[in-house]
Protein backbone atom coordinates (compact mmCIF):
# COMPACT_ATOMS: atom_id res chain seq x y z
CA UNK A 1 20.69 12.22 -13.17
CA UNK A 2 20.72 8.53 -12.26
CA UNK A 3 20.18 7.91 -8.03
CA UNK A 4 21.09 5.08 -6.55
CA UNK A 5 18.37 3.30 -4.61
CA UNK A 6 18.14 0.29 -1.89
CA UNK A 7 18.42 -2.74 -3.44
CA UNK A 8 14.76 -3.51 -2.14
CA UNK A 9 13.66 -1.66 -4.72
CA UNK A 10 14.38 -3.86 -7.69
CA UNK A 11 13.16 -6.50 -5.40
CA UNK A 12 9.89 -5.08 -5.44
CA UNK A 13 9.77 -4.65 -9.10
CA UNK A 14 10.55 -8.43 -10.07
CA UNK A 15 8.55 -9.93 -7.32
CA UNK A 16 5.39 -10.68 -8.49
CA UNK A 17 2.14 -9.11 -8.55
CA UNK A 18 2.61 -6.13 -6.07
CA UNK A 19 4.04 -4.59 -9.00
CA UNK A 20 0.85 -3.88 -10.12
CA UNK A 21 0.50 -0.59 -7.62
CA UNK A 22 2.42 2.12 -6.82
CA UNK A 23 4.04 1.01 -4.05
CA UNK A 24 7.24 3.59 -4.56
CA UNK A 25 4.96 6.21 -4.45
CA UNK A 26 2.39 4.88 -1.80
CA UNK A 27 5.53 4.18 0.97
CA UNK A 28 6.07 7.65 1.64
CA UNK A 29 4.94 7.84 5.09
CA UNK A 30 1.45 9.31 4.15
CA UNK A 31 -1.88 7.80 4.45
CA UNK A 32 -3.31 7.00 1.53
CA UNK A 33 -6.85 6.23 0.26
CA UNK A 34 -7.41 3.98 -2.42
CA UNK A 35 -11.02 2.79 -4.22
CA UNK A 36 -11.72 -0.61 -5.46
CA UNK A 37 -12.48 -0.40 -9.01
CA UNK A 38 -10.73 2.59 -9.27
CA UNK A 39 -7.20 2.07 -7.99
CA UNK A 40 -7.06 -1.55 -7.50
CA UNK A 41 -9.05 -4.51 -8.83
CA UNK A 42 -8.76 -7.15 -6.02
CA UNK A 43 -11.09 -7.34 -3.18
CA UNK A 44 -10.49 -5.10 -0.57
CA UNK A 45 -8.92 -8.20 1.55
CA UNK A 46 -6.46 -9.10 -1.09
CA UNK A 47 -5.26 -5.47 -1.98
CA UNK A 48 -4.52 -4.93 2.05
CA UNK A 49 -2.56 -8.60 1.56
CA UNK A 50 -1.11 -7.29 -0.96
CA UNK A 51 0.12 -3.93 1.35
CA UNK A 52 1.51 -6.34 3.65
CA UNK A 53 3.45 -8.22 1.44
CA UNK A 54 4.94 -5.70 0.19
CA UNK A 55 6.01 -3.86 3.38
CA UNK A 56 7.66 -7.32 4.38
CA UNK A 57 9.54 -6.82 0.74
CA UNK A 58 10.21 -3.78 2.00
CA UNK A 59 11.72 -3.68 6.08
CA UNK A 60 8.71 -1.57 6.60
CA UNK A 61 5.17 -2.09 8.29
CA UNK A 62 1.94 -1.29 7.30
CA UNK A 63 -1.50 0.07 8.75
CA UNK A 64 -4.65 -0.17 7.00
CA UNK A 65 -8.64 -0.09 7.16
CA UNK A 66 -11.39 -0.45 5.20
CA UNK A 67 -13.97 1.98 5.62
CA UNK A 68 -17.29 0.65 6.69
CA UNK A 69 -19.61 0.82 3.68
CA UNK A 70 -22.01 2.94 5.48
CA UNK A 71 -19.17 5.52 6.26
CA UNK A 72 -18.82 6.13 2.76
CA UNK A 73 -19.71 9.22 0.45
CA UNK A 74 -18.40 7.87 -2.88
CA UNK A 75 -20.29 5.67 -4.79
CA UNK A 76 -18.68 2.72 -6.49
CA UNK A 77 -16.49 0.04 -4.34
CA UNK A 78 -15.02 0.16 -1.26
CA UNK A 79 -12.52 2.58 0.57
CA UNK A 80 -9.55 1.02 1.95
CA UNK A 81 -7.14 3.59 3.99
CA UNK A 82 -3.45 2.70 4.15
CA UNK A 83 -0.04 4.01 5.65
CA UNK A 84 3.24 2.76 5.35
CA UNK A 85 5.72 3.68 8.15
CA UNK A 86 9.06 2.04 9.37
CA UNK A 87 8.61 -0.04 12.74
CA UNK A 88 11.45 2.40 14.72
CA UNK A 89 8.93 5.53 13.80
CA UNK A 90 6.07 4.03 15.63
CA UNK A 91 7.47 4.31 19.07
CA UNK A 92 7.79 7.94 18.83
């Protein structure tokens, strides 16, 4: 059955290349970890640019990290640790 949805969304989906993630699934409120190489091909830097421009497409801020190489336990690129959340829920 069709839903409707904030017109934000289709704004996300013609904007550009945030598109390439995601992001509808990733804005939930939970913190996510994501791998370079695996789940996004940008540097670290540009993927958390990327997070921010699309919580600014979205009314919503952001909070990320990346993990200090020597912190982790995977092998392959680095961690980067994200989590969505709309401004209003960070005073609680």
């Amino acid at each position: 059955m069709a839903q409707r949805v904030p017109d934000e969304y289709l704004n996300v989906w013609t904007s550009g290349p945030v598109t390439q993630y995601p992001w509808h699934l990733w804005t939930d409120g939970s913190t996510w970890q994501v791998q370079e190489g695996v789940d996004f091909d940008a540097t670290p830097a540009m993927f958390i640019s990327a997070a921010q421009t699309h919580a600014d497409l979205m009314n919503l801020e952001v909070k990320s990290a990346l993990v200090p190489s020597t912190w982790q336990v995977a092998e392959g690129g680095r961690i980067v640790l994200f989590r969505f959340y709309k401004p209003e829920d960070e005073d609680e």
